[in-house]
Protein backbone atom coordinates (compact mmCIF):
# COMPACT_ATOMS: atom_id res chain seq x y z
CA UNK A 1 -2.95 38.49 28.37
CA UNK A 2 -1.25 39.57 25.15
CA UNK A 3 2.29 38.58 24.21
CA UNK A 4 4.46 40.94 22.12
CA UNK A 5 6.48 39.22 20.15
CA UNK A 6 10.25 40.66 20.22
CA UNK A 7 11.97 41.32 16.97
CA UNK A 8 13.96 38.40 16.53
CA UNK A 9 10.41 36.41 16.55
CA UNK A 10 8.63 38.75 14.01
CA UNK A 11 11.61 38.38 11.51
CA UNK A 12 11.31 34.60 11.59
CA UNK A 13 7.45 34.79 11.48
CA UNK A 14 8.25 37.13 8.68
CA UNK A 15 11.28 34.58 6.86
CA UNK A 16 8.64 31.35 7.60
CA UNK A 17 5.97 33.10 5.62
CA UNK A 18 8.40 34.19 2.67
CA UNK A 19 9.83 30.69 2.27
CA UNK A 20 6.34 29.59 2.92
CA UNK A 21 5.16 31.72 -0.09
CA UNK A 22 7.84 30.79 -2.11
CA UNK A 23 7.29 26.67 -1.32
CA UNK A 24 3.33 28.01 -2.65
CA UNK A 25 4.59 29.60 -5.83
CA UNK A 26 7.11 26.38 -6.82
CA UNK A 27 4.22 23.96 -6.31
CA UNK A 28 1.65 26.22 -8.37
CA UNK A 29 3.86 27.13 -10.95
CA UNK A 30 3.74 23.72 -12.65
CA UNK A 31 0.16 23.67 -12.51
CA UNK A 32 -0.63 26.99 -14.27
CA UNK A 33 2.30 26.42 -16.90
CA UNK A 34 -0.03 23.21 -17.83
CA UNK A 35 -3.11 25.20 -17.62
CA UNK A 36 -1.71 27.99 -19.77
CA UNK A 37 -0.17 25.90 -22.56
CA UNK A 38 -3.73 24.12 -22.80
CA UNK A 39 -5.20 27.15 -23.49
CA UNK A 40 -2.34 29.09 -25.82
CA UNK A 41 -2.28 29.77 -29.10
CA UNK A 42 1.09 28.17 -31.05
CA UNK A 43 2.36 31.01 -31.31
CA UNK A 44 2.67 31.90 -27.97
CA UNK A 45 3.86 28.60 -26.54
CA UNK A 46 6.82 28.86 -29.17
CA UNK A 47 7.52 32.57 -27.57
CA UNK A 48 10.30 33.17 -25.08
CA UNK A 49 9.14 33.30 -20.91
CA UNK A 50 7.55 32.63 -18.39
CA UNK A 51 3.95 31.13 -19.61
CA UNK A 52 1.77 31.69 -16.76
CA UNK A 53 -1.24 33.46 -18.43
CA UNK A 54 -2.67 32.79 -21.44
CA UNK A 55 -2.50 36.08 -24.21
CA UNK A 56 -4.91 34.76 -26.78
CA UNK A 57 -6.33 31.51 -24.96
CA UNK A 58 -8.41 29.25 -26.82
CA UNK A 59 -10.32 26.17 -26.14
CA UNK A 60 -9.42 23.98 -29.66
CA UNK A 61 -7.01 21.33 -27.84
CA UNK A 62 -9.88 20.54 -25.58
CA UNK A 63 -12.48 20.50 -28.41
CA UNK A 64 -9.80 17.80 -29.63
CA UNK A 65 -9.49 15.73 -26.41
CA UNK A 66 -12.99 15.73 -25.89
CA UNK A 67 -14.11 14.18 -29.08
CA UNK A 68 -12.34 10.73 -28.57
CA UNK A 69 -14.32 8.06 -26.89
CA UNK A 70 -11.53 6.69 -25.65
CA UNK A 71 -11.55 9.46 -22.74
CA UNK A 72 -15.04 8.74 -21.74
CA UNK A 73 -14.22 5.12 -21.36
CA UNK A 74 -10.78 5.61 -19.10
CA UNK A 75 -13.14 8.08 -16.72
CA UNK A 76 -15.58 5.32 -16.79
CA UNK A 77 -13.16 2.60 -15.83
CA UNK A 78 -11.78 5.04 -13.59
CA UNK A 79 -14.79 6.11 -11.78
CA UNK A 80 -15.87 2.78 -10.80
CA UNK A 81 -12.58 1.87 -9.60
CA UNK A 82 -12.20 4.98 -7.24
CA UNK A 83 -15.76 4.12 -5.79
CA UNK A 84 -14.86 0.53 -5.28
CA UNK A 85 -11.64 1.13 -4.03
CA UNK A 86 -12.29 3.66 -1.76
CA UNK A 87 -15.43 1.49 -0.30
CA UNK A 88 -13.50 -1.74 -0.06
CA UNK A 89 -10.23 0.52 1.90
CA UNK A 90 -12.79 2.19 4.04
CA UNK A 91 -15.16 -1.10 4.59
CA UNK A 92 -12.14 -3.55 5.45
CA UNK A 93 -9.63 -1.33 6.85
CA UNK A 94 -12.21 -0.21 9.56
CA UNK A 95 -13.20 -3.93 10.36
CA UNK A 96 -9.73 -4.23 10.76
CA UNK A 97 -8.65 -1.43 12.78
CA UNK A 98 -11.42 -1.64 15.36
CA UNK A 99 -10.82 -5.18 17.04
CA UNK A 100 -7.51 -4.41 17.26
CA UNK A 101 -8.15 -0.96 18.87
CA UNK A 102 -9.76 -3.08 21.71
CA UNK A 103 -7.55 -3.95 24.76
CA UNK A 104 -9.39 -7.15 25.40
CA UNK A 105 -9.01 -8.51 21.87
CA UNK A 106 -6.65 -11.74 21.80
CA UNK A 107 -3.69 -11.61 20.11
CA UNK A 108 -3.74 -8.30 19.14
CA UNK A 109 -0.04 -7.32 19.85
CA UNK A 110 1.73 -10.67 17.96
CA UNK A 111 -1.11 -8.87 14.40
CA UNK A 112 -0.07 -5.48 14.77
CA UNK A 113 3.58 -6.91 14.80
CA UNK A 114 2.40 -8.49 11.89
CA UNK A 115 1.04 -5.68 9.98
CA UNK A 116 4.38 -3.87 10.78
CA UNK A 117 6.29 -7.04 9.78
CA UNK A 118 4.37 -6.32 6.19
CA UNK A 119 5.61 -2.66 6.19
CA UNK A 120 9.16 -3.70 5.58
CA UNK A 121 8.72 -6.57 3.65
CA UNK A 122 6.46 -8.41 1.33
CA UNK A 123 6.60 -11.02 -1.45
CA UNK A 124 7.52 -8.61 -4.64
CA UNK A 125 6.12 -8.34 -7.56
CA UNK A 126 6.30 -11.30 -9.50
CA UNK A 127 4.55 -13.02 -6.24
CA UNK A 128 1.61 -10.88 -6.24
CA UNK A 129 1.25 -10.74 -10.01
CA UNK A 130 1.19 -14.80 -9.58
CA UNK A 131 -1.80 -14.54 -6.65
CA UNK A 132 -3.85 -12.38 -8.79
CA UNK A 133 -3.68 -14.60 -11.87
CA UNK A 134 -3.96 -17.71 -9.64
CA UNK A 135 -7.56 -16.04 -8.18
CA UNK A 136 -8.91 -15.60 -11.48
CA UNK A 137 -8.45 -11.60 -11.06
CA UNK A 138 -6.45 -10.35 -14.55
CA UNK A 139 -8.60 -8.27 -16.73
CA UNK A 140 -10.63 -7.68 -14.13
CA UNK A 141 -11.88 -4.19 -12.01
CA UNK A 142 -11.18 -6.51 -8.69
CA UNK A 143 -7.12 -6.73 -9.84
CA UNK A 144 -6.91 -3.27 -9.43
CA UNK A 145 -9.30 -2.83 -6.16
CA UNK A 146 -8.50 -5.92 -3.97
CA UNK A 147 -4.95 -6.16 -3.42
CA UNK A 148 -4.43 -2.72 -2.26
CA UNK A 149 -7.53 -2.99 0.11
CA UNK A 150 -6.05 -3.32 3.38
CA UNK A 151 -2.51 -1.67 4.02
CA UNK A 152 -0.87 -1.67 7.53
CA UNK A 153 -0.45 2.31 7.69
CA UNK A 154 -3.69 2.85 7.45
CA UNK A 155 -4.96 -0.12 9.63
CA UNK A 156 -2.35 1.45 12.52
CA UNK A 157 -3.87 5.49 11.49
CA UNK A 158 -7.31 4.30 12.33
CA UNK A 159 -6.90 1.64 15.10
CA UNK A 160 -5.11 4.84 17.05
CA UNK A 161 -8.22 6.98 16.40
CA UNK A 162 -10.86 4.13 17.80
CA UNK A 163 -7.85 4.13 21.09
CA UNK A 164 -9.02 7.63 21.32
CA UNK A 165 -12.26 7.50 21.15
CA UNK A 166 -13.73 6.96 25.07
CA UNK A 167 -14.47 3.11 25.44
CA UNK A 168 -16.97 4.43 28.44
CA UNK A 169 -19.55 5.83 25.55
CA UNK A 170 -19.19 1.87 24.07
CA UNK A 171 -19.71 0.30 27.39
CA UNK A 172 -23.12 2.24 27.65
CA UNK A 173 -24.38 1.68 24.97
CA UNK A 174 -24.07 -2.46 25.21
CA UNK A 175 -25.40 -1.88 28.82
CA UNK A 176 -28.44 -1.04 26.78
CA UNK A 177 -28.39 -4.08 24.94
CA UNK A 178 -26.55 -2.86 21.71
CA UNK A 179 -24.13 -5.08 20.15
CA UNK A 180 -20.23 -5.02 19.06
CA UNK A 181 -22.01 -4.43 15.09
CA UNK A 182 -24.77 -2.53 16.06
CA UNK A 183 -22.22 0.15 18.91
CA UNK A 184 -19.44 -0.04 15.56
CA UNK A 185 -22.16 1.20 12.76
CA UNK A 186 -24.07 3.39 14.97
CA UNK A 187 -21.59 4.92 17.40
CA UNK A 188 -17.87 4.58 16.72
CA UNK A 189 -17.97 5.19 12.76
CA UNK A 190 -20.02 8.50 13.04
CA UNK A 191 -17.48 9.53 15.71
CA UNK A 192 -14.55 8.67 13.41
CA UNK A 193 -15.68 10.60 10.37
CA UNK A 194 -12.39 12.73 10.42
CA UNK A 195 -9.81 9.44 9.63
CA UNK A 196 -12.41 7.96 7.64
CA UNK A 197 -12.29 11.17 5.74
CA UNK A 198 -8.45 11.21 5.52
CA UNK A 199 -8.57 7.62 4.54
CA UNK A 200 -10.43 7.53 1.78
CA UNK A 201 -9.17 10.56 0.39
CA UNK A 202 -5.60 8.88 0.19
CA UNK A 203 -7.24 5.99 -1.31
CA UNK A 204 -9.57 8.10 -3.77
CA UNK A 205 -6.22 9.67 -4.88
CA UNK A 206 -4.30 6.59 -4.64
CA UNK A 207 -6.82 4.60 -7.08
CA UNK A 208 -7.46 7.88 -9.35
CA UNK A 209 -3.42 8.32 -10.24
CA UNK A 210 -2.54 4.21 -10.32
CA UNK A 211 -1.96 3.22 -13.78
CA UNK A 212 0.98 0.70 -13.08
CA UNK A 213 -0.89 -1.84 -11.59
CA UNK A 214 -3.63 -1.71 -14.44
CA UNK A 215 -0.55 -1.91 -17.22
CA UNK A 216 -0.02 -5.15 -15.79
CA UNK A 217 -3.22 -6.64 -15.00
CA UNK A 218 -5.71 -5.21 -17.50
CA UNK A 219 -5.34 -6.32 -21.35
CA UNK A 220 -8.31 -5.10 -23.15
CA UNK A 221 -8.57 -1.65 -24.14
CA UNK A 222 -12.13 -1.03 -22.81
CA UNK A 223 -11.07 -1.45 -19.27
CA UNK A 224 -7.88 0.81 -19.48
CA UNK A 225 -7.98 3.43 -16.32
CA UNK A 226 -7.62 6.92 -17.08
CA UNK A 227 -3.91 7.71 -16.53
CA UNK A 228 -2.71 4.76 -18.46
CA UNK A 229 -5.02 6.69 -21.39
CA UNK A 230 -3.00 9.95 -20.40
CA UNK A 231 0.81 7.90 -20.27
CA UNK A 232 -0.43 6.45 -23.95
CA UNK A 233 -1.38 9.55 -24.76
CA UNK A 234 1.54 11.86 -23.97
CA UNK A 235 4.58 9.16 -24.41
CA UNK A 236 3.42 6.53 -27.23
CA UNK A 237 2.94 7.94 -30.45
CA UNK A 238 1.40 4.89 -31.60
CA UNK A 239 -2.38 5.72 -30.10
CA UNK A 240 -5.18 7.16 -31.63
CA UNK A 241 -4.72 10.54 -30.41
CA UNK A 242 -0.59 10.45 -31.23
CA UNK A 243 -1.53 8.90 -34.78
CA UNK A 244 -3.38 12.33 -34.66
CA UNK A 245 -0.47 14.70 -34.57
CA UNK A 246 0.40 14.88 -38.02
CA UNK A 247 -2.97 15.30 -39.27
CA UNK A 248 -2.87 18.73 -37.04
CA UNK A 249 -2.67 22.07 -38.46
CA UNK A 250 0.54 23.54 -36.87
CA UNK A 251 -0.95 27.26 -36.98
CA UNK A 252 -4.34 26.24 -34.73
CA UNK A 253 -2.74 23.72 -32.38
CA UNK A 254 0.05 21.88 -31.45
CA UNK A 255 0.73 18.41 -29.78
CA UNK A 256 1.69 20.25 -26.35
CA UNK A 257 -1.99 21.67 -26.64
CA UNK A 258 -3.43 18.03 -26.85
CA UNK A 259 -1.26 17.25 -23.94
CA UNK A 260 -1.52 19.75 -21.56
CA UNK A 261 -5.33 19.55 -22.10
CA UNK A 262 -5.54 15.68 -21.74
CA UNK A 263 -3.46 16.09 -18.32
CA UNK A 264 -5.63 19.20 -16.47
CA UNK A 265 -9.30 16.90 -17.77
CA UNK A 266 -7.38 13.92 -15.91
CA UNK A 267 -6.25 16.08 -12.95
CA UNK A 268 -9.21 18.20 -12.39
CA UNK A 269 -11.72 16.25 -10.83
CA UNK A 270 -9.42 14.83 -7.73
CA UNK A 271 -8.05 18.41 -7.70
CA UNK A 272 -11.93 19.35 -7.14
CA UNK A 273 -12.94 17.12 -4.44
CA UNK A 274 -9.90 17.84 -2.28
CA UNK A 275 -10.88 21.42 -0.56
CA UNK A 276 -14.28 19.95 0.63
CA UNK A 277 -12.67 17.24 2.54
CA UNK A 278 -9.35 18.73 3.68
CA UNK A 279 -10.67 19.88 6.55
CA UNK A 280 -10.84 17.03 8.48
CA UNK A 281 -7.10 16.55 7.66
CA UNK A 282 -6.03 18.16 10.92
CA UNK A 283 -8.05 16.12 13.24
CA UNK A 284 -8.06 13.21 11.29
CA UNK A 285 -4.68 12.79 11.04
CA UNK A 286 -3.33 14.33 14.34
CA UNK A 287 -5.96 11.71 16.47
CA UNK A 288 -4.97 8.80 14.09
CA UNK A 289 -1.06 9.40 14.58
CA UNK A 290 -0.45 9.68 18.32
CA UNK A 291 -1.53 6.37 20.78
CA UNK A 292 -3.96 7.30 22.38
């Protein structure tokens, strides 16, 4: 049976998809201003307008970027710590979530109080910064890794996707002499690949913007993270790179070049990986929010 929508429905289809559009253009804006300044010539980022598209784009300030080792060692540092982070969120958080997403569990009511309890409050900074130097972490890719490992909104996200998950299919499979390990590895985390998904891409992206928490804890320049290379980069003259500046011929680049071009090589490979896994984003999210 089709439904005609009446006029006064079309116009706010019609009004949601303009402000929709709009919301689009706001957001992307930004983005291609960076990428077009990256890619300008000098004398067209000192012109008047919008800068959207690049009239004579060329490829020097990344030629420049490129060339300091510096970068290769921040997307080292960071690399490892997006792989370990995301493992050690998606490893604990799961062994977590899944005893408590089991009505026969003890206790599990006064924990997930707990975990909510930790929501609103925790110890501060100074406390933590005081833990991790007490366990022998500073300076080390575990400071930046461990302490974020296990939060409570994404212990309570996947606990209510293992409630939805049918405990029957569980119950059969230890009837066949399967285990609580062997029915978690084999059955419930290849059922729960959508929040596992939407989990560790809010880590991966979590881990691949941080830069505060390595400021603090990490003191020697070969284990800087990538966007603490990109906040030295665009905001402290005194680096490498900003030492740089005035050594720069004004008529083939400028320092916005160097910085817009440092910023999309930091941004581009988590902007990359996000369309192959936002698809699970619906389901992942939508089963991991409601109580099942």
């Amino acid at each position: 049976m089709n439904y005609k929508l009446s006029l006064s429905e079309r116009w706010f289809e019609w009004l949601n998809m303009a402000g929709l559009l709009l919301l689009g253009l706001a957001t992307l804006y930004p983005f291609l201003y960076v990428l077009t300044i990256s890619l300008s010539s000098p004398a067209d980022i000192h012109s008047l307008g919008l800068h959207i598209v690049p009239w004579n784009p060329t490829f020097t300030a990344y030629a420049k970027v490129l060339v300091n080792p510096q970068l290769y060692t921040a997307y080292a540092n960071t690399i490892v710590r997006t792989v370990l982070g995301v493992s050690c969120v998606l490893l604990f958080t799961s062994l977590t979530a899944y005893p408590l997403a089991r009505k026969s569990f003890p206790g599990r009511s006064l924990i997930m109080k707990l975990f909510v309890f930790s929501m609103l409050f925790n110890g501060g900074l100074i406390p933590t910064y005081l833990l991790v130097k007490q366990l022998g972490l500073l300076n080390s890719i575990w400071s930046l890794v461990l302490p974020g490992a296990v939060t409570a909104f994404n212990v309570i996200v996947m606990r209510n996707f293992f409630e939805a998950i049918p405990s029957e299919i569980t119950e059969s499979a230890k009837i066949d002499g399967a285990g609580d390990l062997y029915a978690f590895v084999k059955i419930i985390v290849p059922l729960s690949a959508p929040v596992l998904a939407v989990v560790g891409l809010w880590a991966a992206v979590g881990h691949w913007n941080a830069w505060f928490d390595a400021m603090i804890y990490i003191n020697a320049p070969d284990k800087q993270v990538l966007q603490l290379f990109l906040r030295h980069s665009v905001i402290d003259p005194n680096t490498n790179l900003g030492q740089e500046y005035a050594l720069i011929d004004s008529q083939d680049i400028t320092p916005e070049n160097l910085k817009s071009a440092i910023i999309m090589i930091v941004s581009l490979p988590i902007l990359l990986v996000y369309p192959y896994i936002q698809r699970f984003f619906v389901k992942g999210i939508l089963m991991g929010s409601v109580k099942g």
